[in-house]
N, C-alpha and C. Protein backbone atom coordinates (compact mmCIF):
# COMPACT_ATOMS: atom_id res chain seq x y z
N UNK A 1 19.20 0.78 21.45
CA UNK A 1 17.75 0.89 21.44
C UNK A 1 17.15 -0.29 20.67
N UNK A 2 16.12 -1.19 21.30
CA UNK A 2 15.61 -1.72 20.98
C UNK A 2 14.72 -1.71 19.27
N UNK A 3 14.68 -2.49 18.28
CA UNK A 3 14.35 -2.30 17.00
C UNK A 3 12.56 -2.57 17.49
N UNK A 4 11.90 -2.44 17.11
CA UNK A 4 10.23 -1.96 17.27
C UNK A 4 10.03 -2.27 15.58
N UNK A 5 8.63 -3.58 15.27
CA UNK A 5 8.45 -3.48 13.76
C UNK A 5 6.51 -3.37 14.06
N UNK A 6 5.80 -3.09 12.78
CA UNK A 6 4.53 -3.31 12.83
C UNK A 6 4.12 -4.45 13.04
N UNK A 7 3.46 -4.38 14.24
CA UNK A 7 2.43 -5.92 14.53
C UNK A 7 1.49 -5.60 13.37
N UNK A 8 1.63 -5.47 12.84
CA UNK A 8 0.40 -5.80 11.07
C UNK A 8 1.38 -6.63 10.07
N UNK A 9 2.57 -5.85 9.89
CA UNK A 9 3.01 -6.10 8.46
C UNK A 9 4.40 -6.47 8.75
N UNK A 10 4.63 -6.58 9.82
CA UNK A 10 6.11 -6.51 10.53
C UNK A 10 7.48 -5.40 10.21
N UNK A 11 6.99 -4.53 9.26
CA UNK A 11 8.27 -3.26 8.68
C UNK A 11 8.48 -2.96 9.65
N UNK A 12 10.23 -2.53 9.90
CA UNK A 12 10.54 -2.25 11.04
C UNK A 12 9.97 -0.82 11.42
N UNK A 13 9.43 -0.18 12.23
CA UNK A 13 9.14 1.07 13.18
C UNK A 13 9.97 2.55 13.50
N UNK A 14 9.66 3.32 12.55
CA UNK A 14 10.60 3.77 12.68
C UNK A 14 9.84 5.45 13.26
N UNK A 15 10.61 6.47 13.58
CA UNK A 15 9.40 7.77 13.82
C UNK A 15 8.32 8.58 12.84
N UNK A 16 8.76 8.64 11.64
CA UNK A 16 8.47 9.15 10.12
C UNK A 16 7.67 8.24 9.59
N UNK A 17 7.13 6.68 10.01
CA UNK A 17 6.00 5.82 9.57
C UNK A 17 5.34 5.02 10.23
N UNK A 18 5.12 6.18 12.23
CA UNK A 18 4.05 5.29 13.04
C UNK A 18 3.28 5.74 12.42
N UNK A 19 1.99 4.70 12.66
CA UNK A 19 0.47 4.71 12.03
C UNK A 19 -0.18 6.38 13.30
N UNK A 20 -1.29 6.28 13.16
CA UNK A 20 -2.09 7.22 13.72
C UNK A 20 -2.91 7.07 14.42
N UNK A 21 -2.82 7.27 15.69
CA UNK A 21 -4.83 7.09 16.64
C UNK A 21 -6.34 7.72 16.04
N UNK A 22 -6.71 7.73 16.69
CA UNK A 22 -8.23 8.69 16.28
C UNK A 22 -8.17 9.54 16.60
N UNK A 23 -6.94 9.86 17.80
CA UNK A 23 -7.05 11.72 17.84
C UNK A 23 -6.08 12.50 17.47
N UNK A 24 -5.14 11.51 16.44
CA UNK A 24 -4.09 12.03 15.45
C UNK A 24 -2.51 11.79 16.50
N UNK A 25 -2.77 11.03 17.53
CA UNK A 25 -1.76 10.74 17.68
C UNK A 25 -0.80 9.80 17.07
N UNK A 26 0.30 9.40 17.84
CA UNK A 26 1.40 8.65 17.12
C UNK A 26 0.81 7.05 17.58
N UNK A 27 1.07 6.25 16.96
CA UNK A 27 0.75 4.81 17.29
C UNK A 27 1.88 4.14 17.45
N UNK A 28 2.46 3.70 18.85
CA UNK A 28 3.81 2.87 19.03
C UNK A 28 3.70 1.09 18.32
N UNK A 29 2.81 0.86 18.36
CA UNK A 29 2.54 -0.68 17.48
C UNK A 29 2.09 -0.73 16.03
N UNK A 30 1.68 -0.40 15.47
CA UNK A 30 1.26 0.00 13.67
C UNK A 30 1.90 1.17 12.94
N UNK A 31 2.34 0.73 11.72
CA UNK A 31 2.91 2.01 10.78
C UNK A 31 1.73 2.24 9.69
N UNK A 32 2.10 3.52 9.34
CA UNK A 32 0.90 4.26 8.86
C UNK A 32 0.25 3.94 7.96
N UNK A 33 1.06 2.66 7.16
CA UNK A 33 0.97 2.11 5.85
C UNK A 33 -0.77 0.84 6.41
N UNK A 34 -0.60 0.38 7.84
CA UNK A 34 -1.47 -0.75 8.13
C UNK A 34 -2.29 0.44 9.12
N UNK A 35 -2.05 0.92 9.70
CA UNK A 35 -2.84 1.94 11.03
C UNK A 35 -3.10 3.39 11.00
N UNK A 36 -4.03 3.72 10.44
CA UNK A 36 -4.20 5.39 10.01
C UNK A 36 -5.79 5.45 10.87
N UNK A 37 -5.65 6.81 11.66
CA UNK A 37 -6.94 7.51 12.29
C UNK A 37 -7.48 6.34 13.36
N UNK A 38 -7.01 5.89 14.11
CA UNK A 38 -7.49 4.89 14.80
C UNK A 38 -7.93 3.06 14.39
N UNK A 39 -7.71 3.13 13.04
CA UNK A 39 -8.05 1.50 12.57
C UNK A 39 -7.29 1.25 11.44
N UNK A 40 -7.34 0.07 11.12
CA UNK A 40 -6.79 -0.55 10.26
C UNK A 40 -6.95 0.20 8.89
N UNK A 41 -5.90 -0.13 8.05
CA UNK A 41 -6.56 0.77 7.09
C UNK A 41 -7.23 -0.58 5.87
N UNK A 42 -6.50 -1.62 6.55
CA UNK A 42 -7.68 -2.37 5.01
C UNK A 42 -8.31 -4.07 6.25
N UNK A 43 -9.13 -4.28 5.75
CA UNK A 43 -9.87 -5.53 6.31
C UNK A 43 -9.67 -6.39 5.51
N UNK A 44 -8.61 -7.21 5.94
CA UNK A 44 -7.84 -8.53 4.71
C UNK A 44 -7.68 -9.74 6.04
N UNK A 45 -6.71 -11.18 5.83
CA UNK A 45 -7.04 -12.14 6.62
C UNK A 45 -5.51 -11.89 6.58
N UNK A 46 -4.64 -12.93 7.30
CA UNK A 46 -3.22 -12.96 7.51
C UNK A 46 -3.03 -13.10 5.97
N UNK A 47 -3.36 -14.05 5.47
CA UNK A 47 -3.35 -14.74 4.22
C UNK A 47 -3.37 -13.96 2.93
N UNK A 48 -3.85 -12.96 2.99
CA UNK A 48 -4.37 -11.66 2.55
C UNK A 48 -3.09 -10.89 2.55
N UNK A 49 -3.01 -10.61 3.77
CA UNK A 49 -1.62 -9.78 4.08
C UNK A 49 -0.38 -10.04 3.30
N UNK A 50 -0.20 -11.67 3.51
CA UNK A 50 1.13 -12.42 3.28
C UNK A 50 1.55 -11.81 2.13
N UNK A 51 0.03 -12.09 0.81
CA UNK A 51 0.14 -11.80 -0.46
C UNK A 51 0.59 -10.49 -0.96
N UNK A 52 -0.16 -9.32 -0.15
CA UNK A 52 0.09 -8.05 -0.41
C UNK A 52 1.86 -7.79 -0.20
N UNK A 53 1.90 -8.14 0.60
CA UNK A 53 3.30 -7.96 1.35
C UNK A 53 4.66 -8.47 0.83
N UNK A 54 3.97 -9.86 -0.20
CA UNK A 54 5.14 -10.57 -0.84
C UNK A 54 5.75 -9.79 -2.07
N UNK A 55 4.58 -8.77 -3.04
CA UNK A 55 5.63 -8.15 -3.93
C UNK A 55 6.50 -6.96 -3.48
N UNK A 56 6.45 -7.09 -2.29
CA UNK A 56 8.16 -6.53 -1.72
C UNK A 56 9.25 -7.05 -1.61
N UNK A 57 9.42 -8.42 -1.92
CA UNK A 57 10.75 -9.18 -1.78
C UNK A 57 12.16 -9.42 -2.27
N UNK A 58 11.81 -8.19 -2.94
CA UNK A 58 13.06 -7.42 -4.26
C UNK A 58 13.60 -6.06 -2.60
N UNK A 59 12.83 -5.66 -2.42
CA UNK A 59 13.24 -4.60 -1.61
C UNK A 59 13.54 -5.38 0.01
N UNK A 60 13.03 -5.88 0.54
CA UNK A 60 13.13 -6.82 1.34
C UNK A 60 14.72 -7.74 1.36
N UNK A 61 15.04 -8.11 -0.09
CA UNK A 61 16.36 -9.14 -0.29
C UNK A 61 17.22 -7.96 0.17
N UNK A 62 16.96 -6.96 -0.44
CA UNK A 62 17.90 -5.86 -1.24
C UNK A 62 18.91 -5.40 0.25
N UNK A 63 17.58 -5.16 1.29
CA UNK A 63 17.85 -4.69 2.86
C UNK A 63 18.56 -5.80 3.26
N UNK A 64 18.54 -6.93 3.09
CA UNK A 64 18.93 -8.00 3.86
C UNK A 64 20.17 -8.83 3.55
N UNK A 65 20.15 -8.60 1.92
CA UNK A 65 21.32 -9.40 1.38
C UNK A 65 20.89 -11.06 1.06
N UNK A 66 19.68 -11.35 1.03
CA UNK A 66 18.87 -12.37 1.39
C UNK A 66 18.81 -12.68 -0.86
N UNK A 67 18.26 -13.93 -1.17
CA UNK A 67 17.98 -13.72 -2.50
C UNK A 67 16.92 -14.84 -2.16
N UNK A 68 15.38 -14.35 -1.95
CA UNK A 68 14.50 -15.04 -1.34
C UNK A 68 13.21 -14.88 -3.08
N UNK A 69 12.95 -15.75 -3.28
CA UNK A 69 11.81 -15.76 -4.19
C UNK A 69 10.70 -15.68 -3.50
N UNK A 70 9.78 -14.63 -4.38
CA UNK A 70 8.43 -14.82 -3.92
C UNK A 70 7.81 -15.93 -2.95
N UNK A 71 7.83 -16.87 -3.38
CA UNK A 71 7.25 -18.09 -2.97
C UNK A 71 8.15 -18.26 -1.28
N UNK A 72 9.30 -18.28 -0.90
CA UNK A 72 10.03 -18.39 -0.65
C UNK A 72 9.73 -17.20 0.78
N UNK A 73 9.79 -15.90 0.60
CA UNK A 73 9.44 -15.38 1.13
C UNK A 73 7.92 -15.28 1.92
N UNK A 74 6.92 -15.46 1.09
CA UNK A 74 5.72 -15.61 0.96
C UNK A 74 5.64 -16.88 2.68
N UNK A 75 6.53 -18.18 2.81
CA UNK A 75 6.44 -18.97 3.61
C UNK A 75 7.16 -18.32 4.71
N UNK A 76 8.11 -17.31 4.65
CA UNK A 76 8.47 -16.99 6.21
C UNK A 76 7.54 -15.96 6.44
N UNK A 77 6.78 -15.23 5.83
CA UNK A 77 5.63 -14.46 6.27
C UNK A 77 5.15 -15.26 7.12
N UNK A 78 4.75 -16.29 6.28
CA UNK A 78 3.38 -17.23 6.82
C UNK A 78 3.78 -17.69 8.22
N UNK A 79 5.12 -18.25 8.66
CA UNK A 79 5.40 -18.55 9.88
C UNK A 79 5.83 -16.90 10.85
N UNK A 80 6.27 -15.89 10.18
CA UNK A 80 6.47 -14.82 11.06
C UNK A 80 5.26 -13.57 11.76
N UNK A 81 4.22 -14.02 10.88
CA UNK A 81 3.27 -13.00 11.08
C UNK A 81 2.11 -13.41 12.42
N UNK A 82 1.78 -15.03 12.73
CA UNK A 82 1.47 -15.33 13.95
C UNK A 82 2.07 -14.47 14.88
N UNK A 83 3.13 -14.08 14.93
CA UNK A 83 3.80 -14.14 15.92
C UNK A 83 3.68 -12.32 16.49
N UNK A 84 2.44 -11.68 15.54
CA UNK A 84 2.41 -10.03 15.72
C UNK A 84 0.89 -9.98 16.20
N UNK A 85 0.86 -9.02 17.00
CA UNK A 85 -0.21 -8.77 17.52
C UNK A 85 -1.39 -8.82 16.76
N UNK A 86 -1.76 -8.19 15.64
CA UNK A 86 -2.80 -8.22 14.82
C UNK A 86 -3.30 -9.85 15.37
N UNK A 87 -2.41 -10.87 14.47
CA UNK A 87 -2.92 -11.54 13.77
C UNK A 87 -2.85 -12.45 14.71
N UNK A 88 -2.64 -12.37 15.99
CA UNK A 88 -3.65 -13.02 17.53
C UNK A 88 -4.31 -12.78 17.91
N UNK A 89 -5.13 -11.87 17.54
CA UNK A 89 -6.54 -11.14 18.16
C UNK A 89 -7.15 -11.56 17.01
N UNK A 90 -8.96 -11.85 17.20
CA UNK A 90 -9.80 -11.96 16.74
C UNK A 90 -10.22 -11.27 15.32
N UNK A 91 -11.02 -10.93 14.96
CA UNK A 91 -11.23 -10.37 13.57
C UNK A 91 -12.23 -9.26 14.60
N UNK A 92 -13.51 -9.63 15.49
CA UNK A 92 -14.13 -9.12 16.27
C UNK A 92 -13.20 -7.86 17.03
N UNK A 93 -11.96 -8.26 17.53
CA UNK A 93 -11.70 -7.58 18.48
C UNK A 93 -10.63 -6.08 17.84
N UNK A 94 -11.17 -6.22 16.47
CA UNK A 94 -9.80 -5.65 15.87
C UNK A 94 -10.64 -4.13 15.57
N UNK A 95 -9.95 -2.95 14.97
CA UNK A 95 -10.62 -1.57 14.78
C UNK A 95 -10.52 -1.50 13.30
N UNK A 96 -11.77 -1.43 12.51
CA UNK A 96 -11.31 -1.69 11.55
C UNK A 96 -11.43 -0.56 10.32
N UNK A 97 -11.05 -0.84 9.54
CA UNK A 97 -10.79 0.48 8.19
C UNK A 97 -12.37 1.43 8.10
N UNK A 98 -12.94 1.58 8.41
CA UNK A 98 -14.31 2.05 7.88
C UNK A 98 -14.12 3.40 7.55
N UNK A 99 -13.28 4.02 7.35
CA UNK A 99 -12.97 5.60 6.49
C UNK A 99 -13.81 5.60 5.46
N UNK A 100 -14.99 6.94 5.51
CA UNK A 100 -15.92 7.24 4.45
C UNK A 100 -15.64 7.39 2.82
N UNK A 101 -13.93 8.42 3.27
CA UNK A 101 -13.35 8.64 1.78
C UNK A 101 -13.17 7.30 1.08
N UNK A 102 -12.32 6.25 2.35
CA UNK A 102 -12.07 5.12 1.19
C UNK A 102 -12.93 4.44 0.24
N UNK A 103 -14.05 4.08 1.00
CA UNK A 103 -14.81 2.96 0.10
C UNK A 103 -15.51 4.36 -1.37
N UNK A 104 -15.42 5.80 -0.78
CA UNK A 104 -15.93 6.25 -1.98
C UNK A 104 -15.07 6.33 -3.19
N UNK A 105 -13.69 6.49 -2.82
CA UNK A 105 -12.56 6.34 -3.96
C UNK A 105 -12.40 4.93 -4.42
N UNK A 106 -12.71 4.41 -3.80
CA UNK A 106 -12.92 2.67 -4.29
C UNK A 106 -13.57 3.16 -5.56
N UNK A 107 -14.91 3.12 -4.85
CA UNK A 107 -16.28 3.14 -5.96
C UNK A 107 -15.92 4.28 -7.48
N UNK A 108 -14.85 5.64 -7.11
CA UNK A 108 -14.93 6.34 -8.22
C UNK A 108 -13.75 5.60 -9.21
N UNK A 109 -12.56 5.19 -8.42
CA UNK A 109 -12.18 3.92 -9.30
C UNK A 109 -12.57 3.05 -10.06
N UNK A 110 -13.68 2.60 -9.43
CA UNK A 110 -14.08 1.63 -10.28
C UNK A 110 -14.84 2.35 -11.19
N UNK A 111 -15.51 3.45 -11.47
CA UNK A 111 -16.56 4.21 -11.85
C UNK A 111 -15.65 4.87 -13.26
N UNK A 112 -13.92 4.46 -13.55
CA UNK A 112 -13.98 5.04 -14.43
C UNK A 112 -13.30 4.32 -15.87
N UNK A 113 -14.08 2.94 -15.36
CA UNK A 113 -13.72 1.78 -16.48
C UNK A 113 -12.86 2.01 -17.23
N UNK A 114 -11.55 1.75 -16.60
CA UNK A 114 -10.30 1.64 -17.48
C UNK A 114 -10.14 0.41 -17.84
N UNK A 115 -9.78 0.33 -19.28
CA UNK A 115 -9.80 -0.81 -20.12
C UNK A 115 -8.69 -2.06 -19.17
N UNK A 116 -9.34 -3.00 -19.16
CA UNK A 116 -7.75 -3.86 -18.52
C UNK A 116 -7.71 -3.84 -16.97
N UNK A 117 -8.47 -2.56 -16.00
CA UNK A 117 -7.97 -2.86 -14.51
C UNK A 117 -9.78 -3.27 -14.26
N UNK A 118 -9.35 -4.77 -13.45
CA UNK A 118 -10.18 -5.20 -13.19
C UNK A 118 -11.38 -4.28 -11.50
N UNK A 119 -12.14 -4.81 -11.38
CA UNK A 119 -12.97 -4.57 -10.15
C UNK A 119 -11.62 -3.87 -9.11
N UNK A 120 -12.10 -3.08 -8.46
CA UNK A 120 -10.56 -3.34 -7.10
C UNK A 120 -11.71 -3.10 -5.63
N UNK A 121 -11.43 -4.02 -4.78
CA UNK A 121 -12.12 -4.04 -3.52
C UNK A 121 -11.38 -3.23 -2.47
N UNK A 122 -10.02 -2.83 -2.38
CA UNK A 122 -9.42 -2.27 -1.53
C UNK A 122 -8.22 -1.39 -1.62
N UNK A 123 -7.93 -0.51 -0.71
CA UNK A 123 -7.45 0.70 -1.09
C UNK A 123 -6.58 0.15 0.05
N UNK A 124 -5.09 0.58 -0.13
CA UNK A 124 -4.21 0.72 1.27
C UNK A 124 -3.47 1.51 1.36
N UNK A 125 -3.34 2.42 2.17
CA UNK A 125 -2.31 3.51 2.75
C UNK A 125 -0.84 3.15 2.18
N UNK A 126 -0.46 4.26 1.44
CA UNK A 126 0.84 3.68 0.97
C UNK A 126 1.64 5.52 1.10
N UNK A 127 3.21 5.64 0.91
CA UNK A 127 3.68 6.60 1.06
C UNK A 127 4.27 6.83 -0.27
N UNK A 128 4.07 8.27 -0.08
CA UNK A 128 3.92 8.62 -1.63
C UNK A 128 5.11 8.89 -2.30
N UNK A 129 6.51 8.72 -1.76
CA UNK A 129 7.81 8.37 -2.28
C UNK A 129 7.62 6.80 -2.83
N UNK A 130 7.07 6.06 -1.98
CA UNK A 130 7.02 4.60 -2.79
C UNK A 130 6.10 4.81 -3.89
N UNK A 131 5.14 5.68 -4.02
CA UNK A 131 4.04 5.32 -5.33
C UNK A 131 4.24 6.98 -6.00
N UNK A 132 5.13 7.73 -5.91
CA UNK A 132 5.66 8.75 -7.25
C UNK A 132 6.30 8.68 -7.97
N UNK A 133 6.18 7.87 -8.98
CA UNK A 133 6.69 7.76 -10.49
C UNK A 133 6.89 9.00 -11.52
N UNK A 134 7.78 8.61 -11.64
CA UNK A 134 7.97 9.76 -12.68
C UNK A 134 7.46 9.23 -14.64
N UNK A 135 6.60 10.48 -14.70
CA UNK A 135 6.31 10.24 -16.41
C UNK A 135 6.92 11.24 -17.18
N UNK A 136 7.12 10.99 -18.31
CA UNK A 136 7.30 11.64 -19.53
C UNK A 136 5.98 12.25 -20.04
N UNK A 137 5.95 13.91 -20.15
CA UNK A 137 4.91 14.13 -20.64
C UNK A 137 5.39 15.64 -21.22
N UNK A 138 4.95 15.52 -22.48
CA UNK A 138 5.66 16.67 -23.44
C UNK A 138 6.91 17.08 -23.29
N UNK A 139 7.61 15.76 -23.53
CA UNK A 139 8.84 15.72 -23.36
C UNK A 139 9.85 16.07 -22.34
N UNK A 140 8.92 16.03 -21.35
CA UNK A 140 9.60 16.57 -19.69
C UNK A 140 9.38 15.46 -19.12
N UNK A 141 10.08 14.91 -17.68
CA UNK A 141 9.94 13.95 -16.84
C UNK A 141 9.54 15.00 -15.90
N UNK A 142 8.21 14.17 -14.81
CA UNK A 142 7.79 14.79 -14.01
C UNK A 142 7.08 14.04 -13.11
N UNK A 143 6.96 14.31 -11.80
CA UNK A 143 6.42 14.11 -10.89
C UNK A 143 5.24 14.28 -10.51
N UNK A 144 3.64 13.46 -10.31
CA UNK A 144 2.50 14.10 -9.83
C UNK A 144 2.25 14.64 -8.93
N UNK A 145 2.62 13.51 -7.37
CA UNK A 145 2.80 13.39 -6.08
C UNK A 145 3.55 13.87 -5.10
N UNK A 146 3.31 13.94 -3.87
CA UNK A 146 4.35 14.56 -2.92
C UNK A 146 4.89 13.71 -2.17
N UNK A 147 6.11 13.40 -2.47
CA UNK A 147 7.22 12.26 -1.63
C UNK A 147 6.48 12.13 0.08
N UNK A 148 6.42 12.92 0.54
CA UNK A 148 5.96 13.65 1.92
C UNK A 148 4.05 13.05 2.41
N UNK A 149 2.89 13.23 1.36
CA UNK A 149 2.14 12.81 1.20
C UNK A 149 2.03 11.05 1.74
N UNK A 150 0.84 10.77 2.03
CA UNK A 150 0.31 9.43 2.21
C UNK A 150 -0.91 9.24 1.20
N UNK A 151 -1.57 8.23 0.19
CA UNK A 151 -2.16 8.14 -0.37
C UNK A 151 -3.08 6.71 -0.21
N UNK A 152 -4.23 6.65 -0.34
CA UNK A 152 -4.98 5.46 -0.42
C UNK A 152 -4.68 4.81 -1.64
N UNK A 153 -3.88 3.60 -2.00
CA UNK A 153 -2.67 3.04 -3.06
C UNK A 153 -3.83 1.48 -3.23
N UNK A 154 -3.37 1.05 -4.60
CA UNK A 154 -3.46 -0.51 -4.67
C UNK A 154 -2.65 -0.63 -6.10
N UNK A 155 -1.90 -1.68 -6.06
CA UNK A 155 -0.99 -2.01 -7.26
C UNK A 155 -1.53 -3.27 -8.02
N UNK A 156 -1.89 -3.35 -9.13
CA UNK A 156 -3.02 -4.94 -9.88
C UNK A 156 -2.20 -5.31 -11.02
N UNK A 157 -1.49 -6.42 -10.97
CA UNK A 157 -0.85 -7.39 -11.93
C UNK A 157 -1.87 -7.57 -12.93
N UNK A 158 -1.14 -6.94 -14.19
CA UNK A 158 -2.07 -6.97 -15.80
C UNK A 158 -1.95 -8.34 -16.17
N UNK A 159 -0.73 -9.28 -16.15
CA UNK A 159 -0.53 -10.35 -16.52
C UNK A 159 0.71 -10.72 -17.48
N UNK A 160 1.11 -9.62 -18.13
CA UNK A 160 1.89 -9.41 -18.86
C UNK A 160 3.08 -8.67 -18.31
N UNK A 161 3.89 -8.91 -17.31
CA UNK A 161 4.36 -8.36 -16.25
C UNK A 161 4.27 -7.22 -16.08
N UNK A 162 3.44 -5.97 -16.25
CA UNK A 162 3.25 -4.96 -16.30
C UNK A 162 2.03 -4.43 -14.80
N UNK A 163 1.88 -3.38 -14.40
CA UNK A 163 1.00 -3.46 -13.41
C UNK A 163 0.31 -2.20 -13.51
N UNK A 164 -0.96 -1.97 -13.38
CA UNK A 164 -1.47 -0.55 -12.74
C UNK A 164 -1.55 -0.27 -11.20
N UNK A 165 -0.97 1.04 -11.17
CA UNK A 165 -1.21 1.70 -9.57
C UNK A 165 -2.12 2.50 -9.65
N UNK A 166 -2.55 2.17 -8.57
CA UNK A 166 -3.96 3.80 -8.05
C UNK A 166 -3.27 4.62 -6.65
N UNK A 167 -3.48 6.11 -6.98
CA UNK A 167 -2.88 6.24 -5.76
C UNK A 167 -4.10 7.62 -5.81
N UNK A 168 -4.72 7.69 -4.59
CA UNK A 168 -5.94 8.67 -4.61
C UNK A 168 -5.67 9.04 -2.88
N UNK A 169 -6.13 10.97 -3.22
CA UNK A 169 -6.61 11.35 -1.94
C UNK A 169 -7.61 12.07 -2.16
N UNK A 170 -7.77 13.16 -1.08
CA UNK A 170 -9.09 13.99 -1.03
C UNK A 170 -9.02 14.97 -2.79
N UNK A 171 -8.07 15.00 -3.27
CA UNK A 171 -7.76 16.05 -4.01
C UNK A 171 -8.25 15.12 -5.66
N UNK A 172 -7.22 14.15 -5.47
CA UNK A 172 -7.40 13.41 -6.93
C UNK A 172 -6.89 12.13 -7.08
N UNK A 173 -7.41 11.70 -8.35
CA UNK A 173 -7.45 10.03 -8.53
C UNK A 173 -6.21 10.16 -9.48
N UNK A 174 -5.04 9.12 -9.25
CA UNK A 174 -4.31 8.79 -10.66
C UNK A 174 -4.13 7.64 -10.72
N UNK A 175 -4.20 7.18 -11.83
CA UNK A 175 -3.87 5.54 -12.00
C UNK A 175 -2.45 5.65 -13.13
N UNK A 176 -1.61 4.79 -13.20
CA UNK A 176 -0.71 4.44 -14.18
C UNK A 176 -0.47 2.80 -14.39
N UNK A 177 0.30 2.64 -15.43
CA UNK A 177 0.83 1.35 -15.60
C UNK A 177 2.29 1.56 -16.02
N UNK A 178 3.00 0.46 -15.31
CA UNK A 178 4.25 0.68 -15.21
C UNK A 178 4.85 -1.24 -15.30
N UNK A 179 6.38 -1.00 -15.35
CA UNK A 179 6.67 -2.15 -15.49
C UNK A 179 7.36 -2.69 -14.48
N UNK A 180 8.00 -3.18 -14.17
CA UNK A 180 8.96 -3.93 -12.83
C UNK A 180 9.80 -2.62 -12.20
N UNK A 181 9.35 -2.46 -11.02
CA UNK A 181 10.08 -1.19 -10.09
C UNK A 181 9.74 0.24 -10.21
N UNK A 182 8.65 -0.09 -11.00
CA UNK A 182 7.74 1.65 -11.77
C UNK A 182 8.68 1.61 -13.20
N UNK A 183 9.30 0.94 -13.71
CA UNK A 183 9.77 1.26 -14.46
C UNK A 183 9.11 1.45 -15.32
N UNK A 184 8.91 2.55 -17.15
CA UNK A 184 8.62 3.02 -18.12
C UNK A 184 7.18 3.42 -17.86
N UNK A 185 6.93 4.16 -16.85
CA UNK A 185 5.57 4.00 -16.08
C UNK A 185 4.86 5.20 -17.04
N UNK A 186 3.69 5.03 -17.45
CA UNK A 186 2.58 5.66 -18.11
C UNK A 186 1.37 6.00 -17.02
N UNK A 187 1.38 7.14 -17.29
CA UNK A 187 -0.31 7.92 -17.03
C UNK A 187 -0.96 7.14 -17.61
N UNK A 188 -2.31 6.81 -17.39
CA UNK A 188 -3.44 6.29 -17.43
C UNK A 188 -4.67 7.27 -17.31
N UNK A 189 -4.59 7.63 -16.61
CA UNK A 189 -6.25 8.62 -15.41
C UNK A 189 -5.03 9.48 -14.48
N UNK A 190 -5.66 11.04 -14.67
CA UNK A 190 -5.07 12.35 -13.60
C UNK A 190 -6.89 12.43 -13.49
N UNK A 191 -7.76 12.08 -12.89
CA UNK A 191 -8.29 13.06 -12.44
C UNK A 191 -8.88 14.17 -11.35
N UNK A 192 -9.08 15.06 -11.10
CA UNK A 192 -9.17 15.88 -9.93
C UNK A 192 -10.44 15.39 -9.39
N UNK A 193 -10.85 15.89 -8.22
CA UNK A 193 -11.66 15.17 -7.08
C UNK A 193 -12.18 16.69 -6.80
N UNK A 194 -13.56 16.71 -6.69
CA UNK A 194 -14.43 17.64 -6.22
C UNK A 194 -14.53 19.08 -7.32
């Protein structure tokens, strides 16, 4: 059987992460991470993409056996991603993210001035085994999220190699900061939604 990857982001295609139509069907060209409810889930440029896409290249080597640096990786994006449907079609001709929830979880993000995470303009569909970290909290390790779940995600380099994640749905906002691979990852913001 032929291997099938996302014309967005190129991850290979698999049944458990096609994207979604508008009438909740399965999408044979986008995974759910770039294609949810009929459109895109974020409005970025190839260039855009490349970037998002490059702090995977630890997980990326890992699959491949490859020992590709950022930078390194970052340039076979740049020559492999022409080559996917997205990013031959127009900006005009494309369906794009306009989900009501997102831009409002944007806005309550930003609305709850955490010291250190700057402005954030965009939210992207991420799966919630990749963004459930486990914290320490009263001396228990524990889980917020549901492996199973999809969440509107963005990950922001503090500078100090450390990073905050947002991972929000209809229910609730959490942010943490964590270090290389989620590691020693801290709560930040649990809060509930509605």
């Amino acid at each position: 059987m032929e291997q099938k990857f996302c014309q967005s982001c190129g991850m290979p295609l698999t049944e458990e992460i096609l994207g979604t139509n508008a009438d909740g069907s399965k999408n044979e060209e986008y995974c759910i991470y770039c294609f949810k409810d009929g459109a895109f889930t974020g409005d970025f440029t190839m260039e855009e993409m490349v970037e998002f896409c490059s702090q995977f290249v630890d997980e990326y080597n890992k699959n491949t056996g490859q020992s590709l640096s950022r930078e390194e990786y970052k340039g076979m994006l740049r020559q492999y991603y022409p080559t996917l449907k997205r990013w031959q079609q127009s900006a005009e001709e494309l369906p794009h993210a306009t989900s009501p929830i997102k831009q409002q979880l944007i806005d309550e993000v930003n609305a709850l001035g955490i010291n250190g995470l700057p402005r954030i303009d965009n939210l992207f569909v991420l799966q919630g085994s990749f963004v459930n970290l486990e914290y320490q909290i009263n001396g228990n390790s524990v889980k917020l999220l549901d492996d199973n779940a999809t969440y509107w995600g963005n990950q922001v380099e503090k500078g100090d190699g450390r990073c905050f994640g947002i991972a929000c749905d209809e229910h609730q906002i959490l942010v943490s900061e964590y270090g290389k691979d989620g590691a020693d990852a801290q709560l930040v913001v649990l809060k509930r939604r509605g």
